[in-house]
C-alpha atoms as a PDB file:
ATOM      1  CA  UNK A   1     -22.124  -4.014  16.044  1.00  0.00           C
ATOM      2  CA  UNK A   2     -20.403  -4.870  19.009  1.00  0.00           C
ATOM      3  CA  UNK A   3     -20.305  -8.395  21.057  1.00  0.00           C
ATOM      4  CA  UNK A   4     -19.844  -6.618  24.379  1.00  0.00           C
ATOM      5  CA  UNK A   5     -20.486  -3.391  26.300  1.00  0.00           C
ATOM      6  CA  UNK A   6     -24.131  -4.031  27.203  1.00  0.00           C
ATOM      7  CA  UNK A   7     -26.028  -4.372  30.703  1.00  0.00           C
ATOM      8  CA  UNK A   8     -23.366  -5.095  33.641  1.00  0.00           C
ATOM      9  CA  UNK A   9     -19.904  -5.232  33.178  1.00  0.00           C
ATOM     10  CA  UNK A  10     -18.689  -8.930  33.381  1.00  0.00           C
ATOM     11  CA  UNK A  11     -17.302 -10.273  36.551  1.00  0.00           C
ATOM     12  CA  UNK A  12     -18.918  -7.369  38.101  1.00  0.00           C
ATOM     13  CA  UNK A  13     -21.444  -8.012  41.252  1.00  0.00           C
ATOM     14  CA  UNK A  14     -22.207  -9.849  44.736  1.00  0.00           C
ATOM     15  CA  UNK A  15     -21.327 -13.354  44.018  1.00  0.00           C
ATOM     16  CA  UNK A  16     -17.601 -12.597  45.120  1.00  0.00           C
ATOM     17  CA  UNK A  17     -14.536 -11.220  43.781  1.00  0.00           C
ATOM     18  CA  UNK A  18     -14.721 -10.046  39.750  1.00  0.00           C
ATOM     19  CA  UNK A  19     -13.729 -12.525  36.965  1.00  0.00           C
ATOM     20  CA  UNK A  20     -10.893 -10.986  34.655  1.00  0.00           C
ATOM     21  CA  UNK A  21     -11.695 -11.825  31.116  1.00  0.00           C
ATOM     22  CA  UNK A  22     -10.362 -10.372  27.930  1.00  0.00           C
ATOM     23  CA  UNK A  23     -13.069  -8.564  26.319  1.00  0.00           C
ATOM     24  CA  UNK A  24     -11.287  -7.273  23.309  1.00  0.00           C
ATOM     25  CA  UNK A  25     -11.184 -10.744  22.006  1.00  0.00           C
ATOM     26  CA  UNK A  26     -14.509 -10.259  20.975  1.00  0.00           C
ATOM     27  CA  UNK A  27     -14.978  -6.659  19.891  1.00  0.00           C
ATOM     28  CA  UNK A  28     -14.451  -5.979  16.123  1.00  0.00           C
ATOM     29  CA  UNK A  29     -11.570  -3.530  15.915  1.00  0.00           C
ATOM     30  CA  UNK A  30      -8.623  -5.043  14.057  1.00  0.00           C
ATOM     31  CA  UNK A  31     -10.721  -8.323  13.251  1.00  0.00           C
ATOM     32  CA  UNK A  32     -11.890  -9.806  10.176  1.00  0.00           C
ATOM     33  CA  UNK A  33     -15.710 -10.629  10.699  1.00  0.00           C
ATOM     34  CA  UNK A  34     -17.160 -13.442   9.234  1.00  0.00           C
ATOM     35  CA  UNK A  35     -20.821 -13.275   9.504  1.00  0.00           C
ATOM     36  CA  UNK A  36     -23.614 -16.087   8.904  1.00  0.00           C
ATOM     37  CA  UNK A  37     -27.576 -15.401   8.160  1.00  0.00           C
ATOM     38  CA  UNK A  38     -28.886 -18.958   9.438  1.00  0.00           C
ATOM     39  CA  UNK A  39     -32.723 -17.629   8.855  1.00  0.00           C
ATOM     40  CA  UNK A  40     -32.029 -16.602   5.604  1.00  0.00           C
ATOM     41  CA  UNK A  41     -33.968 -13.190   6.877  1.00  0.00           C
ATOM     42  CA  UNK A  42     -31.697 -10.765   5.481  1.00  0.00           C
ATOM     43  CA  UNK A  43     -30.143 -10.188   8.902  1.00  0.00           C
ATOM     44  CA  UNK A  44     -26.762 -11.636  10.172  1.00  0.00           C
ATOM     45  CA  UNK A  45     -27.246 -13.915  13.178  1.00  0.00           C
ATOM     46  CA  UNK A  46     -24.052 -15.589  13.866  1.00  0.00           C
ATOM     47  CA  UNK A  47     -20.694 -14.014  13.832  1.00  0.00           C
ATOM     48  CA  UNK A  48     -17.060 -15.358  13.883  1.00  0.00           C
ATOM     49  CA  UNK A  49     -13.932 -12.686  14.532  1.00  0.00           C
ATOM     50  CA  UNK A  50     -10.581 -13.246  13.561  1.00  0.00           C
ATOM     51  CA  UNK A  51      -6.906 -11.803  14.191  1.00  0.00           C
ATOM     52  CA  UNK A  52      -4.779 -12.732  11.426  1.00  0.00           C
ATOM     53  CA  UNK A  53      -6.411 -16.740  10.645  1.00  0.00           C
ATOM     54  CA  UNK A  54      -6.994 -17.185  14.129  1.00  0.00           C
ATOM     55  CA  UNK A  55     -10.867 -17.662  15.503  1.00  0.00           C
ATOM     56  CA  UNK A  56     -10.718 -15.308  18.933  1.00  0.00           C
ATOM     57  CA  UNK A  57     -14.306 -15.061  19.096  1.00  0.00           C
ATOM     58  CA  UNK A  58     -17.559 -16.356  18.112  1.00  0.00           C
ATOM     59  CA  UNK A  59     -21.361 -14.223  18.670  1.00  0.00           C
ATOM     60  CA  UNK A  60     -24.778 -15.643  18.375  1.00  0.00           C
ATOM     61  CA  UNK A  61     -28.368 -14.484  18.114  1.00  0.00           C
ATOM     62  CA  UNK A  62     -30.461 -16.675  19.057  1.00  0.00           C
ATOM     63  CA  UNK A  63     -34.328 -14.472  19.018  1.00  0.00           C
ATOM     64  CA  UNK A  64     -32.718 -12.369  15.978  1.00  0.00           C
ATOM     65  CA  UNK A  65     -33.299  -9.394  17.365  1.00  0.00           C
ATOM     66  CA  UNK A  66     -29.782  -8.085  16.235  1.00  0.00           C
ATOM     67  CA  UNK A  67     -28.288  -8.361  19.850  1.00  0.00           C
ATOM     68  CA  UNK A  68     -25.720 -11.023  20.509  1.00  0.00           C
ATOM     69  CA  UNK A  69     -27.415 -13.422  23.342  1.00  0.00           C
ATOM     70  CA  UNK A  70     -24.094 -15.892  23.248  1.00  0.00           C
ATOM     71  CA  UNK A  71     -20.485 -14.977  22.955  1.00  0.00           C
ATOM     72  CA  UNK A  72     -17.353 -17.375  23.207  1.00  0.00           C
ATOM     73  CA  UNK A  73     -14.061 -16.352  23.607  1.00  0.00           C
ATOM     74  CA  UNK A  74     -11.018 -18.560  22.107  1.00  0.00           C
ATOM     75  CA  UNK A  75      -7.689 -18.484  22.507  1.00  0.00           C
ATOM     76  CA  UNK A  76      -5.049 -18.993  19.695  1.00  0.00           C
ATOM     77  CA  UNK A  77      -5.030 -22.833  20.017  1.00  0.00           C
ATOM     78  CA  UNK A  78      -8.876 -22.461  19.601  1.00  0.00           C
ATOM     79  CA  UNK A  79      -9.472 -23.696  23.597  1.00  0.00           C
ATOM     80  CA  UNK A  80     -12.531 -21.609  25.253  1.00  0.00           C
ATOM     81  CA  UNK A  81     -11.373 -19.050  27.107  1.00  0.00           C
ATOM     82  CA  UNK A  82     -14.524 -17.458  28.485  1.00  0.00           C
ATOM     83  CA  UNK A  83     -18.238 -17.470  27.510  1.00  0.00           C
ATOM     84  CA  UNK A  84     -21.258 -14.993  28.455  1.00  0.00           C
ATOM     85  CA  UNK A  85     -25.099 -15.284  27.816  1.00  0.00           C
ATOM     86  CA  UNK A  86     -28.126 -13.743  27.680  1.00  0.00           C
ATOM     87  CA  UNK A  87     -30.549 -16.297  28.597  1.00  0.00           C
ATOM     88  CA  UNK A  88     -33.744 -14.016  28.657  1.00  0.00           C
ATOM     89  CA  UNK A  89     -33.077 -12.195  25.898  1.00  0.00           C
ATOM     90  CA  UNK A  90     -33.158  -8.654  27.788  1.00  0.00           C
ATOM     91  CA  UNK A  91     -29.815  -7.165  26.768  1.00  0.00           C
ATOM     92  CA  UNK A  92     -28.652  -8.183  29.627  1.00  0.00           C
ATOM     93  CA  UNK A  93     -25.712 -10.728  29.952  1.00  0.00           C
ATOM     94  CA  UNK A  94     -26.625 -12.991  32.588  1.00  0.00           C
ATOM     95  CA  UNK A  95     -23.873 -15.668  32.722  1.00  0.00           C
ATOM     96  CA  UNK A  96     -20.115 -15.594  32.325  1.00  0.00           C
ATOM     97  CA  UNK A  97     -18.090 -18.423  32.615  1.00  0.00           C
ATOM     98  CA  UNK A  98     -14.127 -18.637  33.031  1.00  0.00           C
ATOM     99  CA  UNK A  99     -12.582 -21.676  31.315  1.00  0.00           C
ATOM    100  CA  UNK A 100      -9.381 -23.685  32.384  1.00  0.00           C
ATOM    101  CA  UNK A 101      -7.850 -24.459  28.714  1.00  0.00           C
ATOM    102  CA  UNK A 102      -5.651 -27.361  30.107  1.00  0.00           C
ATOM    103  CA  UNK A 103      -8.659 -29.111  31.008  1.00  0.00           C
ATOM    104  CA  UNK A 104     -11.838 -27.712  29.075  1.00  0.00           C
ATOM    105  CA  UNK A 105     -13.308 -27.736  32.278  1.00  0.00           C
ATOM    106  CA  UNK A 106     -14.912 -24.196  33.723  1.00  0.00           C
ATOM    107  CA  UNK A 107     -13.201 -22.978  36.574  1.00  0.00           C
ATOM    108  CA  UNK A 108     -15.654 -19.529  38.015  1.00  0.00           C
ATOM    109  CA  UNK A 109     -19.555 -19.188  36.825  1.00  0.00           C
ATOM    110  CA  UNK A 110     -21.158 -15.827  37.827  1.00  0.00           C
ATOM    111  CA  UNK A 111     -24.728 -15.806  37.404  1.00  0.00           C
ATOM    112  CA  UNK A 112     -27.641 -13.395  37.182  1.00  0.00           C
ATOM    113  CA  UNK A 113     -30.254 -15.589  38.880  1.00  0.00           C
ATOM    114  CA  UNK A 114     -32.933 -13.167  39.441  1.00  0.00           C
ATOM    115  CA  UNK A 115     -32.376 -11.017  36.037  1.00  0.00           C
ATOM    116  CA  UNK A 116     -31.709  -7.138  37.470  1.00  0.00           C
ATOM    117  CA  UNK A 117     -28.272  -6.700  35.594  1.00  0.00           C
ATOM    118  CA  UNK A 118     -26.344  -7.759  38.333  1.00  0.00           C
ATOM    119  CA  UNK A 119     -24.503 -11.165  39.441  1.00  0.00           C
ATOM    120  CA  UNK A 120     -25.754 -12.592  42.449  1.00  0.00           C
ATOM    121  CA  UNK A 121     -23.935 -16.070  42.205  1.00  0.00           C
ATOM    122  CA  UNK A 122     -20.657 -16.836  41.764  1.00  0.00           C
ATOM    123  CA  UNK A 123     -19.499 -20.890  41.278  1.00  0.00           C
ATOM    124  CA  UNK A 124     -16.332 -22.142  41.813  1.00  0.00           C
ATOM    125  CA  UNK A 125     -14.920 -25.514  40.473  1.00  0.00           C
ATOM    126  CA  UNK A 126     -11.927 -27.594  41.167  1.00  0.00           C
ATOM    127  CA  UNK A 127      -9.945 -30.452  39.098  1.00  0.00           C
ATOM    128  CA  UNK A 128     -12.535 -32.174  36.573  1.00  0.00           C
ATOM    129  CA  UNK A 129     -14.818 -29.760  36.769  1.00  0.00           C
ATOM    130  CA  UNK A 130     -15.929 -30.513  39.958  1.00  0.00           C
ATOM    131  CA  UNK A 131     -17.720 -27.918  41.640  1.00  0.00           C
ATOM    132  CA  UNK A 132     -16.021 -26.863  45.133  1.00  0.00           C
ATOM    133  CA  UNK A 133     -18.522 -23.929  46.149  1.00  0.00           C
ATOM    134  CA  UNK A 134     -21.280 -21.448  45.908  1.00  0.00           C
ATOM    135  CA  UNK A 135     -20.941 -17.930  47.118  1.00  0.00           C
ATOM    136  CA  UNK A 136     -24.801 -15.958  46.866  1.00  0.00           C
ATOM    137  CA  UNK A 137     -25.766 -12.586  47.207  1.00  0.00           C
ATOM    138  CA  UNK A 138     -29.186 -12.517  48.665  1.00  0.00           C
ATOM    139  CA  UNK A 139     -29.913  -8.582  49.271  1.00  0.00           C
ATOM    140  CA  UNK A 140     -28.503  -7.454  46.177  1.00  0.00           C
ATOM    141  CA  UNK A 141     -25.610  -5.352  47.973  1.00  0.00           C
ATOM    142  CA  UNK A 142     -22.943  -6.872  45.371  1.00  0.00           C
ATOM    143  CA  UNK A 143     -21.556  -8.645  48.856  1.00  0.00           C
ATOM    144  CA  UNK A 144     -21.671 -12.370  49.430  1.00  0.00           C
ATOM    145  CA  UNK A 145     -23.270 -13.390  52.233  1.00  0.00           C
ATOM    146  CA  UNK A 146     -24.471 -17.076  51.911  1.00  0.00           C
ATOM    147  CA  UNK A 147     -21.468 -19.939  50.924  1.00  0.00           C
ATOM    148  CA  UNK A 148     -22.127 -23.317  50.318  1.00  0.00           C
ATOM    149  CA  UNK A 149     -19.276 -25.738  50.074  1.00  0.00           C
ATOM    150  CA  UNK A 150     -19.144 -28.506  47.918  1.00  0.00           C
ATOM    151  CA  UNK A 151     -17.688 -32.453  47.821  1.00  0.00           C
ATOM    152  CA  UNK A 152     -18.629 -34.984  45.031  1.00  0.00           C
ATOM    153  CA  UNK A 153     -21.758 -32.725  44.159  1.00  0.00           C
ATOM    154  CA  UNK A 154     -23.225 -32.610  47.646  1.00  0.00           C
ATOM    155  CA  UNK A 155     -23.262 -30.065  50.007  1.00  0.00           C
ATOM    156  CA  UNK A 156     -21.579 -30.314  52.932  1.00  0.00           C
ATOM    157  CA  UNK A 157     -21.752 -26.998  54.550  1.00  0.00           C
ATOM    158  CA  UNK A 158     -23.483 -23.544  54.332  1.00  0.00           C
ATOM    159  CA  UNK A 159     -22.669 -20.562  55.592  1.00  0.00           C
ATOM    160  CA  UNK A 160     -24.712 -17.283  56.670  1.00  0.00           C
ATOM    161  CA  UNK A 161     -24.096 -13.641  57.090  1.00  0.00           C
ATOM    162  CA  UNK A 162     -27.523 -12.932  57.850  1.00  0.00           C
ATOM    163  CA  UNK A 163     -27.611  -9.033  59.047  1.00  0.00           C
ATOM    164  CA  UNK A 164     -25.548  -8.832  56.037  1.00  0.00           C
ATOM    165  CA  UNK A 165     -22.428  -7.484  57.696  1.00  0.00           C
ATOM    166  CA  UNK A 166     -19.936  -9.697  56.467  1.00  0.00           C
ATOM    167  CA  UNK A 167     -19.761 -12.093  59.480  1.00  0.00           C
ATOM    168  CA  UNK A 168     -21.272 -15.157  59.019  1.00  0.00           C
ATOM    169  CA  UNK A 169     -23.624 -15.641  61.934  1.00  0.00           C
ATOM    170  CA  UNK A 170     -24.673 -19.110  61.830  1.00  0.00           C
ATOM    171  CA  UNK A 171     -23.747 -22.374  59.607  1.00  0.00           C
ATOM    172  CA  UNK A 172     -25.840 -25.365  58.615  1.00  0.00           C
ATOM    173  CA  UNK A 173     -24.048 -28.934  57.836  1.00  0.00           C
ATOM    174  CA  UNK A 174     -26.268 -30.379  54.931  1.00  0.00           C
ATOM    175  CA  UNK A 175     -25.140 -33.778  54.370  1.00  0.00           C
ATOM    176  CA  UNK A 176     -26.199 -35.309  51.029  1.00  0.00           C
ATOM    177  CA  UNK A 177     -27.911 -32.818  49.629  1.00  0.00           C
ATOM    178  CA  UNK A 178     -27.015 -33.248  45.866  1.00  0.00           C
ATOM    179  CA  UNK A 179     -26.618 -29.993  43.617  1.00  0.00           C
ATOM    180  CA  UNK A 180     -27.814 -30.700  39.688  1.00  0.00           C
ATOM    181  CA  UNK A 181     -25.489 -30.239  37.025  1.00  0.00           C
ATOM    182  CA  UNK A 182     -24.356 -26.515  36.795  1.00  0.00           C
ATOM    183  CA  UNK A 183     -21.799 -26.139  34.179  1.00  0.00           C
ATOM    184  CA  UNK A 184     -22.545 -23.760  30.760  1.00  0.00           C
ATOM    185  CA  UNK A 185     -23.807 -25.863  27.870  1.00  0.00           C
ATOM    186  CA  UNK A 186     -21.428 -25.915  24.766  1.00  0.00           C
ATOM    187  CA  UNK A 187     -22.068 -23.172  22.330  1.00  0.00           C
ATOM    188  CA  UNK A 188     -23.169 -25.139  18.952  1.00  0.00           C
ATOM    189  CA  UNK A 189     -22.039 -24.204  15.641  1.00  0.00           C
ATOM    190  CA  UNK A 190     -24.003 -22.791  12.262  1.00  0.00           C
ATOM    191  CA  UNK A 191     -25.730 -24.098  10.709  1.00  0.00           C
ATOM    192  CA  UNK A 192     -26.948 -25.880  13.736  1.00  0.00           C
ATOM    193  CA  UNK A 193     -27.330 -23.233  15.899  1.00  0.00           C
ATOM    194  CA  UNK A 194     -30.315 -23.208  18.836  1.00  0.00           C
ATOM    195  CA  UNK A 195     -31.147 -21.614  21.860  1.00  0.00           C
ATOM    196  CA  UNK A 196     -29.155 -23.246  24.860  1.00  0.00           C
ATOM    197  CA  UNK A 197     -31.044 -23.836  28.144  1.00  0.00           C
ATOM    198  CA  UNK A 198     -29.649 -21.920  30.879  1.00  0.00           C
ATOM    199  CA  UNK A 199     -28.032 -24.183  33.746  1.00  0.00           C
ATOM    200  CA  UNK A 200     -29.441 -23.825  37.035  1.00  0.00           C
ATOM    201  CA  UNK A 201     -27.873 -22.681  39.862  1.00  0.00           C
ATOM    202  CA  UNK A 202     -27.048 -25.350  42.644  1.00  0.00           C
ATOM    203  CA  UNK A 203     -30.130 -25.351  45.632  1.00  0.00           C
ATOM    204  CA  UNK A 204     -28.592 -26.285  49.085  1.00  0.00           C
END
């Protein structure tokens, strides 16, 4: 079974440009597949690929439905390269996130906020982690056309294209509006394995 090649393609959709990630880190061919039945239902539910020694990817199913809801990608000093989920369990990937292995911070989020196989959001972060800004798709036209901007967690600025043109026709200052916490939850590891919560998206 493979980790990838369902529902959108990542870094694909309106939230801005597309993430590059290296999805043959986590598809089977040339790996050695270790594979973990935490349930004890007869069923695999967590997976863990290999090229040569090296752990490039690890899967989890979290409903056990035989779909992979969580997939982390490593590279060969075991730092996190990229992750994806499927928070509602549809098929669907919903969230991919782009990792900085200097730092272990993410650097790009895209999200699928409203759940119709596409990304709508796309978050960017700076140094630390911080996040820097929020580029939304709001009509579904895989186009950006609201952008928040970011310092210290607040919102200083927003953007609007709101004929959906790609102009922006009008821009609100928002000082101190605070966004919540937004960066992908670390993926846990068997035998402890449980559903992570997804991460909201920052509200201006």
């Amino acid at each position: 079974m493979q980790g990838q090649g369902r529902g959108h393609d990542p870094g694909k959709g309106g939230g801005g440009e597309a993430i590059s990630i290296d999805r043959s880190l986590c598809e089977e061919s040339n790996k050695r597949v270790d594979s973990f039945d935490l349930n004890k239902d007869g069923k695999p539910d967590v997976w863990r690929m290999y090229a040569g020694q090296t752990l490039v990817c690890k899967q989890i199913d979290f409903d056990r439905d035989g779909r992979k809801d969580w997939i982390v990608a490593y590279d060969a000093n075991g730092k996190t390269l990229y992750q994806q989920a499927d928070f509602d369990y549809d098929g669907k990937y919903d969230m991919l996130a782009v990792f900085d292995v200097a730092t272990g911070h993410a650097t790009e989020v895209q999200r699928d906020t409203d759940f119709d196989g596409a990304f709508d959001v796309k978050e960017v972060y700076g140094a630390g982690g911080a996040l820097t800004s929020v580029r939304r798709d709001r009509n579904g036209d895989n186009k950006p056309d609201q952008w928040e901007q970011y310092s210290d967690a607040t919102v200083v600025a927003i953007t609007y294209d709101d004929d959906y043109d790609g102009k922006v026709d009008r821009k609100e200052d928002a000082p101190g509006t605070t966004a919540p916490p937004v960066q992908p939850a670390p993926t846990p590891d068997p035998p402890e394995a449980t559903p992570p919560a997804p991460a909201p998206a920052p509200k201006k």
